[in-house]
PDB file of N, CA and C in Angstrom:
ATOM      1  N   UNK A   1      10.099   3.148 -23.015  1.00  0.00           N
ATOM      2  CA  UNK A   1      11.416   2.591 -22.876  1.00  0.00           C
ATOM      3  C   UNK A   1      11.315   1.074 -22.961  1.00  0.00           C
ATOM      4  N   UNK A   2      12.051   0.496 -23.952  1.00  0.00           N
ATOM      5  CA  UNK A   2      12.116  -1.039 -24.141  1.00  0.00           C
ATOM      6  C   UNK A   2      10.751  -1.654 -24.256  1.00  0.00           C
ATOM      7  N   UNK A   3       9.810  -0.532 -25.149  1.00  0.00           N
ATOM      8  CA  UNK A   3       8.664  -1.055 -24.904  1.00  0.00           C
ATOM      9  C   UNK A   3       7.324  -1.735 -24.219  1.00  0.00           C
ATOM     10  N   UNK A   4       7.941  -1.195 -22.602  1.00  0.00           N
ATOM     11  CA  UNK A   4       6.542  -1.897 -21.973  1.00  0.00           C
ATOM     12  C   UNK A   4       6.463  -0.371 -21.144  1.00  0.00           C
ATOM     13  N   UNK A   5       4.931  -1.363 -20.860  1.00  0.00           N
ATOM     14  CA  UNK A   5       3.940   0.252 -20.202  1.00  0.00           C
ATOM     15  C   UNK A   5       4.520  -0.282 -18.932  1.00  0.00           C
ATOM     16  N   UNK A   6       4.179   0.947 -18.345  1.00  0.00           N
ATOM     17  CA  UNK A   6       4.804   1.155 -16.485  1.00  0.00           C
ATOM     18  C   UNK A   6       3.224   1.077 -16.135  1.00  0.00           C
ATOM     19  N   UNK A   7       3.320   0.159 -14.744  1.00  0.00           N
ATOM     20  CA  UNK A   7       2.295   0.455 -13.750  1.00  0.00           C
ATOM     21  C   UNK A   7       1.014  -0.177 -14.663  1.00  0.00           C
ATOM     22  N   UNK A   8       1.126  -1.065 -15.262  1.00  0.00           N
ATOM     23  CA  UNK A   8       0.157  -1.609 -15.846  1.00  0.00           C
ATOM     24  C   UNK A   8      -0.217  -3.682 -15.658  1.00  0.00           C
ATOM     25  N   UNK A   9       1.090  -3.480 -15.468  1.00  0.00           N
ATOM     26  CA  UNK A   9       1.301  -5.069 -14.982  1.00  0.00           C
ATOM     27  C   UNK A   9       1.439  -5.549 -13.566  1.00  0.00           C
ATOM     28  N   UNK A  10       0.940  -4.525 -12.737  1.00  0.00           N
ATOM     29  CA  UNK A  10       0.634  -4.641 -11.058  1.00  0.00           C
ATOM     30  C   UNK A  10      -0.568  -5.371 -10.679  1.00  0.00           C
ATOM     31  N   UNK A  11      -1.189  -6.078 -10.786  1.00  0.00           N
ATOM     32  CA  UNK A  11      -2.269  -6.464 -10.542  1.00  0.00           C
ATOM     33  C   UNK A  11      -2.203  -6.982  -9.026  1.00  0.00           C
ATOM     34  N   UNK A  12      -1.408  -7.590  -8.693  1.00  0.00           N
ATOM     35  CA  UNK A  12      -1.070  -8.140  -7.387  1.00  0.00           C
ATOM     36  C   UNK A  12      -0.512  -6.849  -6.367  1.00  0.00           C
ATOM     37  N   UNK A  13      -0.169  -5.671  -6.265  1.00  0.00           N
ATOM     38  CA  UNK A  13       0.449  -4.795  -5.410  1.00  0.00           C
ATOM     39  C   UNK A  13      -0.350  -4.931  -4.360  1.00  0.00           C
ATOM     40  N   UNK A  14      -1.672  -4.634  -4.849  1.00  0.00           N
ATOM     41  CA  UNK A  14      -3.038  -4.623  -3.115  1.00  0.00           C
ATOM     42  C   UNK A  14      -2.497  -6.018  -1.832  1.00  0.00           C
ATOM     43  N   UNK A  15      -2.474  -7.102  -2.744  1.00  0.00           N
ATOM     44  CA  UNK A  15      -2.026  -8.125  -2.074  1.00  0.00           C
ATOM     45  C   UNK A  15      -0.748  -8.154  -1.318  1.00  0.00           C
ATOM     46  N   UNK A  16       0.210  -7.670  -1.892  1.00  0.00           N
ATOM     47  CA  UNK A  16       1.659  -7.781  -1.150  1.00  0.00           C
ATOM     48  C   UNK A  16       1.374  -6.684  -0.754  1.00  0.00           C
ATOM     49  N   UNK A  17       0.881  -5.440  -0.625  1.00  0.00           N
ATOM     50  CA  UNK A  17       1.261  -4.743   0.583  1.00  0.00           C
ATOM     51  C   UNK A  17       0.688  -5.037   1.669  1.00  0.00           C
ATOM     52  N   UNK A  18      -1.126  -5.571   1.451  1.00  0.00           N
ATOM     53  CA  UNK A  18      -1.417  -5.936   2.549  1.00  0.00           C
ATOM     54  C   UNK A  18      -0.334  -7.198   3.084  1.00  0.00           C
ATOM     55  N   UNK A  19       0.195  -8.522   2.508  1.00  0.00           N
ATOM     56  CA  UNK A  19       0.916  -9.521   3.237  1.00  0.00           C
ATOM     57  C   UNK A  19       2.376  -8.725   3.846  1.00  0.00           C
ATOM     58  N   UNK A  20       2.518  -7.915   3.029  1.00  0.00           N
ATOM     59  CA  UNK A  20       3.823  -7.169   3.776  1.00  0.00           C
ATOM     60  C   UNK A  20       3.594  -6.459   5.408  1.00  0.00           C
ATOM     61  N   UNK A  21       2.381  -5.899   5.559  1.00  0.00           N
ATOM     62  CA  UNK A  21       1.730  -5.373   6.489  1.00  0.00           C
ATOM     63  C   UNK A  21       2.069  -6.731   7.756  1.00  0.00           C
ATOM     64  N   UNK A  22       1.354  -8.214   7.555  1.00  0.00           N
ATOM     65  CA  UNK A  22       1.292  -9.010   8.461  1.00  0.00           C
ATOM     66  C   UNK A  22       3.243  -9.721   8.610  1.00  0.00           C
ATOM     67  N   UNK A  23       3.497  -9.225   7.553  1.00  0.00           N
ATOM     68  CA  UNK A  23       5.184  -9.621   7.765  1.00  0.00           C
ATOM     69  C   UNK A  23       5.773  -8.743   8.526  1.00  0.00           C
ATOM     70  N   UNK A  24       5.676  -7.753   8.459  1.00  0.00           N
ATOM     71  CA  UNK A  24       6.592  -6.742   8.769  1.00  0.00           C
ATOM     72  C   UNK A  24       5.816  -5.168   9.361  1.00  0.00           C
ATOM     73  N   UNK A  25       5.265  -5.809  10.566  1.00  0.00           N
ATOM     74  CA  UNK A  25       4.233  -4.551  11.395  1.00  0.00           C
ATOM     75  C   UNK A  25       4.830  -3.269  11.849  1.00  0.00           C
ATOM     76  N   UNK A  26       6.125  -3.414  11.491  1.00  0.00           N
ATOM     77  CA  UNK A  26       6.752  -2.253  12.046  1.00  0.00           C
ATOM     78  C   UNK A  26       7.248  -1.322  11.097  1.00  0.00           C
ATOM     79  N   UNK A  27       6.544  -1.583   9.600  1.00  0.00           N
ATOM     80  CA  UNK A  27       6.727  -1.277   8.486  1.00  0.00           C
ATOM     81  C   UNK A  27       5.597  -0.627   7.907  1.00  0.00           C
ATOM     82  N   UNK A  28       4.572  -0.750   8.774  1.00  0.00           N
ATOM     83  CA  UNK A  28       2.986  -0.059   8.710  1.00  0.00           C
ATOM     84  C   UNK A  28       3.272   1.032   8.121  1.00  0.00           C
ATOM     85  N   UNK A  29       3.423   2.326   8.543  1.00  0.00           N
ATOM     86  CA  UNK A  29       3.604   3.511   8.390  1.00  0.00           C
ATOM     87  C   UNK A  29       4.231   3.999   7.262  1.00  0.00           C
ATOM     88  N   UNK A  30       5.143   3.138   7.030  1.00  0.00           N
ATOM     89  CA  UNK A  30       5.921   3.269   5.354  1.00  0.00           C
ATOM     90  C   UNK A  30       4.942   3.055   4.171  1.00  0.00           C
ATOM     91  N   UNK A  31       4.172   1.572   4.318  1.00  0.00           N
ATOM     92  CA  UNK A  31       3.628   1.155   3.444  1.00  0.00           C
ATOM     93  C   UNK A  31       2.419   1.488   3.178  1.00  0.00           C
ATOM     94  N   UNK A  32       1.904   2.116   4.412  1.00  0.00           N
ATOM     95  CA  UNK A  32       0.754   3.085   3.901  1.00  0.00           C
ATOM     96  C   UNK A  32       0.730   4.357   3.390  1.00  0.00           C
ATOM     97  N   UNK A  33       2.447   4.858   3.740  1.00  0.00           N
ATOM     98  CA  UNK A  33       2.308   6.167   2.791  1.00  0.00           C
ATOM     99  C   UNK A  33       2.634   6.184   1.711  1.00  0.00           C
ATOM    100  N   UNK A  34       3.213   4.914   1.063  1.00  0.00           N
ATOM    101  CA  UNK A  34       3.707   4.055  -0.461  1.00  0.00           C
ATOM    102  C   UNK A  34       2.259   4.159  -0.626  1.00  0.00           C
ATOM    103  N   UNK A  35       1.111   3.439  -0.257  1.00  0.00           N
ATOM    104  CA  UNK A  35      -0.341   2.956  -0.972  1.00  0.00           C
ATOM    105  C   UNK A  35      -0.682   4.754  -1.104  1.00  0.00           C
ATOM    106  N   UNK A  36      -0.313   5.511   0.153  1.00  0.00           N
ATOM    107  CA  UNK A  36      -0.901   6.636  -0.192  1.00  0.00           C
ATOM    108  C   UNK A  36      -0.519   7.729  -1.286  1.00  0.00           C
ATOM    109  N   UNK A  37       0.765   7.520  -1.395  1.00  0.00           N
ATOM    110  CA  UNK A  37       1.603   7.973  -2.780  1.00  0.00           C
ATOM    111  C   UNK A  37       1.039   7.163  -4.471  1.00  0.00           C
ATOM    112  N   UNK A  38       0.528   6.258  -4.263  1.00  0.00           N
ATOM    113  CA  UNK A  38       0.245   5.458  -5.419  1.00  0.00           C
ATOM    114  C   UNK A  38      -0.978   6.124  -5.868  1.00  0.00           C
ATOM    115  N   UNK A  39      -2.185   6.581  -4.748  1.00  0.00           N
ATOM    116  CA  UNK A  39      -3.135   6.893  -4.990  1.00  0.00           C
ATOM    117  C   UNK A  39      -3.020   8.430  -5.524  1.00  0.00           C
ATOM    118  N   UNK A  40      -2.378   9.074  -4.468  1.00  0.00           N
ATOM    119  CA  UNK A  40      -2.437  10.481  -5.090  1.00  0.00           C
ATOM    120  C   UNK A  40      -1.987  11.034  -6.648  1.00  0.00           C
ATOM    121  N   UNK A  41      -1.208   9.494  -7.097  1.00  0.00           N
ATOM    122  CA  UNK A  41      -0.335  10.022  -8.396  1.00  0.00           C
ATOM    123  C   UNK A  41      -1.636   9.240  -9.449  1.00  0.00           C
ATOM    124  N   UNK A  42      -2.158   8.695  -8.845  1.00  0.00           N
ATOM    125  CA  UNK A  42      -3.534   8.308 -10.095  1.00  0.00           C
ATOM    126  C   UNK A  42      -2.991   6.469 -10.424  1.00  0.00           C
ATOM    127  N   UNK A  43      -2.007   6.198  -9.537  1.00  0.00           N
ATOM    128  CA  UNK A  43      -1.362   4.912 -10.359  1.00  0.00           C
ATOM    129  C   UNK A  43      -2.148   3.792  -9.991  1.00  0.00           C
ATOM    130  N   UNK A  44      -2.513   3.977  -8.669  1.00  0.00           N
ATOM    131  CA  UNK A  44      -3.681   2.671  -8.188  1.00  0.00           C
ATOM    132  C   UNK A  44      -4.618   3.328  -6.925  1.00  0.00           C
ATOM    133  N   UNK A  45      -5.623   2.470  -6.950  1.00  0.00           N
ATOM    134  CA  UNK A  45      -6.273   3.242  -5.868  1.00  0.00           C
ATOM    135  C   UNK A  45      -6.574   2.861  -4.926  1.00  0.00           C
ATOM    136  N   UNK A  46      -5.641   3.367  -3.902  1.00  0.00           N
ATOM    137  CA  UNK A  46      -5.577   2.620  -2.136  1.00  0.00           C
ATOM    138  C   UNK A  46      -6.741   3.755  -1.036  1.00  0.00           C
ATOM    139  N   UNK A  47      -7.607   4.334  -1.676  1.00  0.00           N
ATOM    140  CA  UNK A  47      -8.588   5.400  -0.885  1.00  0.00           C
ATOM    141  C   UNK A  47      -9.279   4.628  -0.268  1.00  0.00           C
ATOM    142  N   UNK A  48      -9.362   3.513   0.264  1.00  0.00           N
ATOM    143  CA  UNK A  48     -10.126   2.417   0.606  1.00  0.00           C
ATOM    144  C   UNK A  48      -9.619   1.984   2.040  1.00  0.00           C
ATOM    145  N   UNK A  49      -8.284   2.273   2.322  1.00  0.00           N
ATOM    146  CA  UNK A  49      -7.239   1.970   2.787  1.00  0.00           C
ATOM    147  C   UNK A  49      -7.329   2.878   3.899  1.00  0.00           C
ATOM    148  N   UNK A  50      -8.045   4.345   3.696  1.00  0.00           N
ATOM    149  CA  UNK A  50      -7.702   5.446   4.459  1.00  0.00           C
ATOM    150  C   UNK A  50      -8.019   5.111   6.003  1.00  0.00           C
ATOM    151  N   UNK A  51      -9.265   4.741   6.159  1.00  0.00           N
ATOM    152  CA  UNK A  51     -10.089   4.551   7.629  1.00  0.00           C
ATOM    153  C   UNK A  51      -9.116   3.193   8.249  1.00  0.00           C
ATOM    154  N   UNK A  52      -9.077   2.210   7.137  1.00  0.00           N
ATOM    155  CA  UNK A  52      -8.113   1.124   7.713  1.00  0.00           C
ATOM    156  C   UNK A  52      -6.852   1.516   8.161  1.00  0.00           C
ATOM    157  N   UNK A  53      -5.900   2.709   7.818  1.00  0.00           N
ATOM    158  CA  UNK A  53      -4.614   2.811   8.670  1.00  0.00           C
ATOM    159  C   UNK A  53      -4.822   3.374   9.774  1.00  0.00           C
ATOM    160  N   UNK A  54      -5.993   4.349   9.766  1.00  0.00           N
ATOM    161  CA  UNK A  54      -6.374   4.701  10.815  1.00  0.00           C
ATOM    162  C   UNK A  54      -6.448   3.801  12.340  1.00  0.00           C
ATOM    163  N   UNK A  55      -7.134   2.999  11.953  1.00  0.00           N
ATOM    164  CA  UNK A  55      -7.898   1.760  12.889  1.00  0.00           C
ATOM    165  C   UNK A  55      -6.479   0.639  12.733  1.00  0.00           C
ATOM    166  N   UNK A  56      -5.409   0.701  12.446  1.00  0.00           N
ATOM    167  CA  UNK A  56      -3.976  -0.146  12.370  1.00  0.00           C
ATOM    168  C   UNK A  56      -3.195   0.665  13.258  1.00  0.00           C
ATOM    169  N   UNK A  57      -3.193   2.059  13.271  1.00  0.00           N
ATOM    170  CA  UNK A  57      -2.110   2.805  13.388  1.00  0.00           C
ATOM    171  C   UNK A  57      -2.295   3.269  15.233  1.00  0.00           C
ATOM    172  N   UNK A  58      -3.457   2.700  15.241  1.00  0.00           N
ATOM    173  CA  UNK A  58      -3.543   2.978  16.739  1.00  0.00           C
ATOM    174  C   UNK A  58      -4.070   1.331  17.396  1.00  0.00           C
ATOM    175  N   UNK A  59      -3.630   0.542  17.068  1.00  0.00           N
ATOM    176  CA  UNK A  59      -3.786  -1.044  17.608  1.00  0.00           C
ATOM    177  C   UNK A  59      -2.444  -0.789  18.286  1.00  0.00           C
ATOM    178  N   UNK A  60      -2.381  -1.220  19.706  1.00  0.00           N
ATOM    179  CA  UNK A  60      -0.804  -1.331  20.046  1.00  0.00           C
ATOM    180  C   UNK A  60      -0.097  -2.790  19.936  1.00  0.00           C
ATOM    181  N   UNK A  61       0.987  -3.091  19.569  1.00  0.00           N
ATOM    182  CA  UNK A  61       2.053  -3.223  19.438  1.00  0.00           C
ATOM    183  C   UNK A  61       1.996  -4.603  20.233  1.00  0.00           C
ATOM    184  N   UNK A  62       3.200  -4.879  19.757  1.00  0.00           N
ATOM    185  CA  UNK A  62       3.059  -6.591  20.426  1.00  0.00           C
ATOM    186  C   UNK A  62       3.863  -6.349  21.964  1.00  0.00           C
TER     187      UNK A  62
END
Protein backbone atom coordinates (compact mmCIF):
# COMPACT_ATOMS: atom_id res chain seq x y z
CA UNK A 1 0.00 0.00 0.00
CA UNK A 2 1.47 3.43 -1.17
CA UNK A 3 4.49 1.61 -1.49
CA UNK A 4 6.33 1.30 1.72
CA UNK A 5 7.17 -1.85 3.69
CA UNK A 6 5.48 -2.07 7.23
CA UNK A 7 7.61 -2.72 10.28
CA UNK A 8 10.76 -2.13 8.57
CA UNK A 9 11.49 1.43 9.45
CA UNK A 10 11.31 0.82 13.40
CA UNK A 11 14.64 0.87 14.36
CA UNK A 12 14.09 3.00 17.42
CA UNK A 13 10.81 1.00 19.03
CA UNK A 14 13.36 -0.91 21.73
CA UNK A 15 14.19 2.62 22.80
CA UNK A 16 10.79 4.28 23.24
CA UNK A 17 9.31 1.53 24.86
CA UNK A 18 11.93 1.20 27.20
CA UNK A 19 11.75 5.49 27.76
CA UNK A 20 8.00 5.02 27.82
CA UNK A 21 8.47 2.46 30.69
CA UNK A 22 10.48 5.38 32.87
CA UNK A 23 7.61 7.92 31.72
CA UNK A 24 4.79 6.23 32.41
CA UNK A 25 5.29 3.19 35.20
CA UNK A 26 1.88 2.57 35.42
CA UNK A 27 1.86 1.64 31.85
CA UNK A 28 4.35 -1.35 32.48
CA UNK A 29 2.01 -4.08 31.92
CA UNK A 30 0.58 -2.74 28.63
CA UNK A 31 3.86 -2.18 27.13
CA UNK A 32 5.22 -5.32 27.85
CA UNK A 33 2.45 -7.16 26.41
CA UNK A 34 2.80 -4.71 23.11
CA UNK A 35 6.85 -5.91 23.16
CA UNK A 36 5.30 -9.31 23.83
CA UNK A 37 2.83 -9.21 20.89
CA UNK A 38 5.63 -7.84 18.56
CA UNK A 39 7.68 -10.82 19.34
CA UNK A 40 5.23 -13.52 18.98
CA UNK A 41 4.13 -12.11 15.47
CA UNK A 42 7.95 -12.37 14.26
CA UNK A 43 7.92 -8.34 13.89
CA UNK A 44 10.76 -7.59 16.44
CA UNK A 45 12.34 -9.38 19.03
CA UNK A 46 11.59 -8.39 22.68
CA UNK A 47 12.52 -12.30 24.16
CA UNK A 48 15.17 -10.53 25.97
CA UNK A 49 12.69 -8.58 27.79
CA UNK A 50 11.05 -11.74 29.34
CA UNK A 51 13.11 -12.15 32.83
CA UNK A 52 13.22 -8.19 32.82
CA UNK A 53 9.26 -7.77 33.26
CA UNK A 54 9.48 -10.25 35.51
CA UNK A 55 12.03 -8.49 37.90
CA UNK A 56 9.78 -4.83 36.98
CA UNK A 57 6.54 -6.34 37.62
CA UNK A 58 7.22 -7.15 41.11
CA UNK A 59 9.40 -3.83 42.19
CA UNK A 60 6.72 -1.96 44.25
CA UNK A 61 5.38 1.13 43.38
CA UNK A 62 6.16 4.55 44.39
Amino acid sequence: MWGLTMFTDLPCVGAQLREALDVHPSATPALFAFADRLTGAGILDFSGWAGWSDRVSDRPGP
